[in-house]
Protein backbone atom coordinates (compact mmCIF):
# COMPACT_ATOMS: atom_id res chain seq x y z
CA UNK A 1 110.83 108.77 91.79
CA UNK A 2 108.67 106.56 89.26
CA UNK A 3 107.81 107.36 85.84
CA UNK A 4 104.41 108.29 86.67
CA UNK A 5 105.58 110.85 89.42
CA UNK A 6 107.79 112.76 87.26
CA UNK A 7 105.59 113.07 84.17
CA UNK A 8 102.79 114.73 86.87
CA UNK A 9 102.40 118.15 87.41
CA UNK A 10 102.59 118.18 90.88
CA UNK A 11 105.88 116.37 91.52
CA UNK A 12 107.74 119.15 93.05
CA UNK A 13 105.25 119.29 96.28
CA UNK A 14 105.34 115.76 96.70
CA UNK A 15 107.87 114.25 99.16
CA UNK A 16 105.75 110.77 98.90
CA UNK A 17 104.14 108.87 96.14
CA UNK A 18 100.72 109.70 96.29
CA UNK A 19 97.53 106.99 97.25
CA UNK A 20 96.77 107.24 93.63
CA UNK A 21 100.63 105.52 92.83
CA UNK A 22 100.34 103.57 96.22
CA UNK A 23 96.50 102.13 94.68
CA UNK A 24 98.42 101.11 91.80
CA UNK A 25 101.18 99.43 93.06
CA UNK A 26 98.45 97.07 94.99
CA UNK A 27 96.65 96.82 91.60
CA UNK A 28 99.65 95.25 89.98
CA UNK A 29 100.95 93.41 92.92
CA UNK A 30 97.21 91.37 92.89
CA UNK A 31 96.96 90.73 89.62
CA UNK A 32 100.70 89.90 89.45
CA UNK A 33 100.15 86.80 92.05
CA UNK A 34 96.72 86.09 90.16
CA UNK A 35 98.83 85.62 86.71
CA UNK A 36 101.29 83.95 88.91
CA UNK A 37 98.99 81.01 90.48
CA UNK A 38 97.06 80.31 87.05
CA UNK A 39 100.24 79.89 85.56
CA UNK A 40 101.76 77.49 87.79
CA UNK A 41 98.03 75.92 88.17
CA UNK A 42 98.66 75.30 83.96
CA UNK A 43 102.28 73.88 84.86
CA UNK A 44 101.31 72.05 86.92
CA UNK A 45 98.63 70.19 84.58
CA UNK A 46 100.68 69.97 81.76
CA UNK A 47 103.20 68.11 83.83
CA UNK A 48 100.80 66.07 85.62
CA UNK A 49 101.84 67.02 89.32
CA UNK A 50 99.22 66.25 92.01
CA UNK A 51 98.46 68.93 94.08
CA UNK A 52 98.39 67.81 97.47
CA UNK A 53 98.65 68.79 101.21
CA UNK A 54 101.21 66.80 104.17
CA UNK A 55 98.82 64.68 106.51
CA UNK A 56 98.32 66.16 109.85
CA UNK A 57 100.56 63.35 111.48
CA UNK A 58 103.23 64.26 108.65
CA UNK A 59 103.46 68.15 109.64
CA UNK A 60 103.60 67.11 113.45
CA UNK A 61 106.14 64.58 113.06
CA UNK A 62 108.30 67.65 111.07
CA UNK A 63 107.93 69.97 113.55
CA UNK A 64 109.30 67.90 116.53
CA UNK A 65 112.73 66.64 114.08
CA UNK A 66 112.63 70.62 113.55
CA UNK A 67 112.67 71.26 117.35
């Protein structure tokens, strides 16, 4: 049980967290990968890496030494 489920004043008919706690938990997670990607965007600046993407050709010839 959380911290926010014990301190409410329902917690002894709950068996689940409620939507409220479940909402929440999304919330965070969103924001948490929002913070995340800015701050490896700044990194990534500040350490002048390129951001780039394999070629086409690249990923295919991967796949089949993969296979």
């Amino acid at each position: 049980m959380n911290l926010i489920c014990r301190e409410c004043y329902k917690n002894k008919e709950c068996e689940y967290s409620c939507t409220a706690v479940q909402e929440l938990h999304k919330i965070f997670n969103k924001q948490n990968k929002k913070d995340k990607t800015t701050r490896i965007r700044n990194l990534r600046r500040q350490l002048s890496i390129r951001e780039a993407e394999p070629s086409r050709k690249l990923k295919n010839l991967a796949n089949k030494i993969n296979k």
